[in-house]
PDB file of N, CA and C in Angstrom:
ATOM      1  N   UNK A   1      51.537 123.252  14.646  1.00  0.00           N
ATOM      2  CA  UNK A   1      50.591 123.986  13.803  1.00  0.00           C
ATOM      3  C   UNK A   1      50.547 123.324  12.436  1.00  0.00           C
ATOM      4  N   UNK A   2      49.524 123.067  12.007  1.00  0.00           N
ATOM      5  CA  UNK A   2      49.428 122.161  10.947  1.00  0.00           C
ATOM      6  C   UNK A   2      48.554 123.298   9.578  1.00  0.00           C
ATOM      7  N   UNK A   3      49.205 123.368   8.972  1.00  0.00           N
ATOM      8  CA  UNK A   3      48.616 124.257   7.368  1.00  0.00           C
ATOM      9  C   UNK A   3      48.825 123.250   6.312  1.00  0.00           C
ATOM     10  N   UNK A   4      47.318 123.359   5.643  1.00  0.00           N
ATOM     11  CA  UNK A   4      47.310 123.017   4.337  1.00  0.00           C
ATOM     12  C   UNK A   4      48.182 123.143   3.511  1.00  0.00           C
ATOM     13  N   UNK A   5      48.829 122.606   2.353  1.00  0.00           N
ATOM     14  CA  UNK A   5      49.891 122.633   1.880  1.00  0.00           C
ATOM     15  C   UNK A   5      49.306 123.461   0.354  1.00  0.00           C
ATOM     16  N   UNK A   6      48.081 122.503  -0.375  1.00  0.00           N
ATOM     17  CA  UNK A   6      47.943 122.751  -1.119  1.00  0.00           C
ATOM     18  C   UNK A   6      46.718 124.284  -1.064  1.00  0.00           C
ATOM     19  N   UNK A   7      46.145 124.751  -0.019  1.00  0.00           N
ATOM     20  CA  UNK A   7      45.942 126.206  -0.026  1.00  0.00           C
ATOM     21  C   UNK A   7      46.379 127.125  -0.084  1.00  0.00           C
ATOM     22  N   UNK A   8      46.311 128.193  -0.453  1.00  0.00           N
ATOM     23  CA  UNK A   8      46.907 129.901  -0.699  1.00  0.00           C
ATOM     24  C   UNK A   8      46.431 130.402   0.928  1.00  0.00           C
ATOM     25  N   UNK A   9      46.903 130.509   1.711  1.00  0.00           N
ATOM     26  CA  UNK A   9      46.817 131.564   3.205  1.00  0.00           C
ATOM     27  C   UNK A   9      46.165 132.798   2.674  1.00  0.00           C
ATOM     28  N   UNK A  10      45.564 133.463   3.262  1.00  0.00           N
ATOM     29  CA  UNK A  10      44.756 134.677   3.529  1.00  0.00           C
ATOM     30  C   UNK A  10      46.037 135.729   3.744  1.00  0.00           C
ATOM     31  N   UNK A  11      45.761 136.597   2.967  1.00  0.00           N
ATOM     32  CA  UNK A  11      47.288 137.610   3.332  1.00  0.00           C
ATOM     33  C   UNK A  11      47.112 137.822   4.875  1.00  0.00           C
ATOM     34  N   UNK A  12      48.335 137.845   5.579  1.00  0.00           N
ATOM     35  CA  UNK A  12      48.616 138.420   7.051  1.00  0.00           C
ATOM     36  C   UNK A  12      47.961 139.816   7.020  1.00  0.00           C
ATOM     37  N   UNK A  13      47.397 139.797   8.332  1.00  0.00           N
ATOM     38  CA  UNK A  13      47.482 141.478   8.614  1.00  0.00           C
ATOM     39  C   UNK A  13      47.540 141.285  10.192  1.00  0.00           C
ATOM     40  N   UNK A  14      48.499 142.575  10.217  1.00  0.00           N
ATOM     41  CA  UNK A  14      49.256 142.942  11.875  1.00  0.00           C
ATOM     42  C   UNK A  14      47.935 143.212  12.432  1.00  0.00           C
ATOM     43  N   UNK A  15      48.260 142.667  13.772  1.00  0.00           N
ATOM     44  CA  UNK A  15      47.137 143.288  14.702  1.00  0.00           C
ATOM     45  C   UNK A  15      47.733 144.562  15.211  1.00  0.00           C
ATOM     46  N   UNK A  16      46.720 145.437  15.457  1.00  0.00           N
ATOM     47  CA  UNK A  16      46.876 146.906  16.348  1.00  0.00           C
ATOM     48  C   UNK A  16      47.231 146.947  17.665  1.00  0.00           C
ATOM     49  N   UNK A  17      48.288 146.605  17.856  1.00  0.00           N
ATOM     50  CA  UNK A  17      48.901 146.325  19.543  1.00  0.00           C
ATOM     51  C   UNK A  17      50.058 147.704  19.805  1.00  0.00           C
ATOM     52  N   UNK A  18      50.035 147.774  20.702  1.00  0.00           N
ATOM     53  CA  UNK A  18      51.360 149.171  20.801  1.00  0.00           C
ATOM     54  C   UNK A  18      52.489 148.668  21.415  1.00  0.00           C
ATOM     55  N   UNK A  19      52.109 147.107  21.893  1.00  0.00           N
ATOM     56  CA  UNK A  19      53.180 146.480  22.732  1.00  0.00           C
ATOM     57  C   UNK A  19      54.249 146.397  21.457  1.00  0.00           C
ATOM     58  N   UNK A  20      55.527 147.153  21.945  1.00  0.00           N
ATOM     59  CA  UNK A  20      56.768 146.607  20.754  1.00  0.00           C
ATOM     60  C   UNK A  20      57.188 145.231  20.452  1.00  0.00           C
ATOM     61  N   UNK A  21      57.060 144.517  21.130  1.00  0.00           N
ATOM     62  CA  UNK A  21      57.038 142.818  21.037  1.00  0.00           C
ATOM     63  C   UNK A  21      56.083 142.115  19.864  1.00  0.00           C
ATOM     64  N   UNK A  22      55.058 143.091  20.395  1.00  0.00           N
ATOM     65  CA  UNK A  22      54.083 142.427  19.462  1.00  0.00           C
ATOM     66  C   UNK A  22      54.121 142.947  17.832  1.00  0.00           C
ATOM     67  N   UNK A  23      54.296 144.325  18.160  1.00  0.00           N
ATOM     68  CA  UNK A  23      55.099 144.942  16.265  1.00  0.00           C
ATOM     69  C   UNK A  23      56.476 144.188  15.814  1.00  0.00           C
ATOM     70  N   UNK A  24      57.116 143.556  16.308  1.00  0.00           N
ATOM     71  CA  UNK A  24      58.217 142.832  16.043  1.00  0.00           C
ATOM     72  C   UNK A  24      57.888 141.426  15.290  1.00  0.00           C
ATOM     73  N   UNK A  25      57.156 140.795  16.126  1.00  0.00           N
ATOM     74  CA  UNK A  25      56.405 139.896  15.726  1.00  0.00           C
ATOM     75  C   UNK A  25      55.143 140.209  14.385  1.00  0.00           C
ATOM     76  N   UNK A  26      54.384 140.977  14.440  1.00  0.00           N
ATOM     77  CA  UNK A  26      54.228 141.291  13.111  1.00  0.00           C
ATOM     78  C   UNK A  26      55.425 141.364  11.803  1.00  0.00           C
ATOM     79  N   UNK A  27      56.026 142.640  12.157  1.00  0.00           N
ATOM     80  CA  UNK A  27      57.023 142.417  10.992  1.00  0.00           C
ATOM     81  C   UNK A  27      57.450 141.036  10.707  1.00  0.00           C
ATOM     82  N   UNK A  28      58.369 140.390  11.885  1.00  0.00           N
ATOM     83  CA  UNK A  28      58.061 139.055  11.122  1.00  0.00           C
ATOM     84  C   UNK A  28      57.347 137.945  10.260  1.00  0.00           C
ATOM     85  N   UNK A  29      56.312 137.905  10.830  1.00  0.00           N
ATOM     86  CA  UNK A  29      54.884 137.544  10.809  1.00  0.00           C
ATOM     87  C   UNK A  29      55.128 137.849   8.775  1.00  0.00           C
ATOM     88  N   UNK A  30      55.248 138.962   8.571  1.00  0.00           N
ATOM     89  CA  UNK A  30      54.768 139.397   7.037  1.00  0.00           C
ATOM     90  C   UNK A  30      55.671 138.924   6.831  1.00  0.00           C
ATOM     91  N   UNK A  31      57.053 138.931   7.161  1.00  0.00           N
ATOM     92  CA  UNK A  31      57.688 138.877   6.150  1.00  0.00           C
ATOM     93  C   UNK A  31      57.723 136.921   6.105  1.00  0.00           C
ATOM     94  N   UNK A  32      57.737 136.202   7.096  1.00  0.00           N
ATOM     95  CA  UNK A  32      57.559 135.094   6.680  1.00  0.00           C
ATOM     96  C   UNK A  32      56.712 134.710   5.451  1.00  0.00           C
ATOM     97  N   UNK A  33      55.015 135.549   5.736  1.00  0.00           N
ATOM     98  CA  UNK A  33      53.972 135.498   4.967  1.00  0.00           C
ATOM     99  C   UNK A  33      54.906 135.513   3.139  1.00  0.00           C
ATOM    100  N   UNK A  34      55.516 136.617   3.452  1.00  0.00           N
ATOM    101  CA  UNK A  34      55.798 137.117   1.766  1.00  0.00           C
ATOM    102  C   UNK A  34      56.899 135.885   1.250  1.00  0.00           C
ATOM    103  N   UNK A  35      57.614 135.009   2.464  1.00  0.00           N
ATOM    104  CA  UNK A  35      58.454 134.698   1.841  1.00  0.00           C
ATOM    105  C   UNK A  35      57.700 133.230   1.381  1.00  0.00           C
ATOM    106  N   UNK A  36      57.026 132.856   2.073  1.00  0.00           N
ATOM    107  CA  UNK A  36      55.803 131.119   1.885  1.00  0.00           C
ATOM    108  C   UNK A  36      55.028 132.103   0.506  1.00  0.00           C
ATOM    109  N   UNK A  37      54.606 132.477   0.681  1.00  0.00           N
ATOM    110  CA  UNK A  37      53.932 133.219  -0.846  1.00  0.00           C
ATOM    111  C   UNK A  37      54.786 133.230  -2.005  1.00  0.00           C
ATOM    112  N   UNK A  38      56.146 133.766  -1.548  1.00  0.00           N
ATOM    113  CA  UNK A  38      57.084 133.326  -2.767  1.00  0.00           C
ATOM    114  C   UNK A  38      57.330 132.074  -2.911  1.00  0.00           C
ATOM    115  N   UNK A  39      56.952 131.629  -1.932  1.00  0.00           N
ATOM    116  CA  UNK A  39      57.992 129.537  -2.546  1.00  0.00           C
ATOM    117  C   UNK A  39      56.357 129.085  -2.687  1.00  0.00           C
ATOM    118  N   UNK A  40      55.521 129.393  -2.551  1.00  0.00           N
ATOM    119  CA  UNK A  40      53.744 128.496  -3.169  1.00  0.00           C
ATOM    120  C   UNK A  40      53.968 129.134  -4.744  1.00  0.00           C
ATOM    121  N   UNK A  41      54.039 130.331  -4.810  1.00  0.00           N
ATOM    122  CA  UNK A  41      54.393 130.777  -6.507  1.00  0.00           C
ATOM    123  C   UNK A  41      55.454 129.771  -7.350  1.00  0.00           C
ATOM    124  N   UNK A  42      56.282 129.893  -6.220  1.00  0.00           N
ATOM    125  CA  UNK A  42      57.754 129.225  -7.390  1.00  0.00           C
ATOM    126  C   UNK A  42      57.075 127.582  -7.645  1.00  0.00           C
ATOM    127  N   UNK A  43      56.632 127.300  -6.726  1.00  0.00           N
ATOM    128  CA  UNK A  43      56.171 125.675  -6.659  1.00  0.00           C
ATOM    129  C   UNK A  43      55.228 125.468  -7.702  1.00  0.00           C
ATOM    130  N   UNK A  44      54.387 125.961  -7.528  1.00  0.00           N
ATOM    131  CA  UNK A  44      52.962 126.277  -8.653  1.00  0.00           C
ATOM    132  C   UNK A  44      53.604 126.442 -10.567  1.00  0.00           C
ATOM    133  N   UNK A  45      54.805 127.311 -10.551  1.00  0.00           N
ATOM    134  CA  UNK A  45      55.076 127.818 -11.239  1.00  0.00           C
ATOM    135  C   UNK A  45      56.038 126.541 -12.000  1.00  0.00           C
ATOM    136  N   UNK A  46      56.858 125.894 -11.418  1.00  0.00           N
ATOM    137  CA  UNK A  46      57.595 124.899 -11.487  1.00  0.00           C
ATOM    138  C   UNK A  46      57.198 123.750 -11.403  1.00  0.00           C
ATOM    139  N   UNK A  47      55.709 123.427 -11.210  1.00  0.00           N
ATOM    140  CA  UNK A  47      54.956 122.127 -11.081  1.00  0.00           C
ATOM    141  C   UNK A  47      54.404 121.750 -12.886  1.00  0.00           C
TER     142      UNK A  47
END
């Protein structure tokens, strides 16, 4: 999977699934999101 480095991502949003696998994977999902959002800030911030 290849992402732009120098773009800002579109905030995550969970899809509406009831499968528990798939809410697991969301939660992850964000919290990866929040944590690449924190290191594009710190980078930006520190550049």
């Amino acid at each position: 999977m290849t992402t732009p480095q120098s773009t800002s991502a579109a905030p995550y949003t969970p899809t509406t699934n009831t499968d528990p696998r798939e809410a697991s994977l969301n939660t992850s999902n964000t919290a990866i999101a929040a944590i690449i959002t924190e290191a594009n800030t710190t980078r930006t911030t520190r550049a």
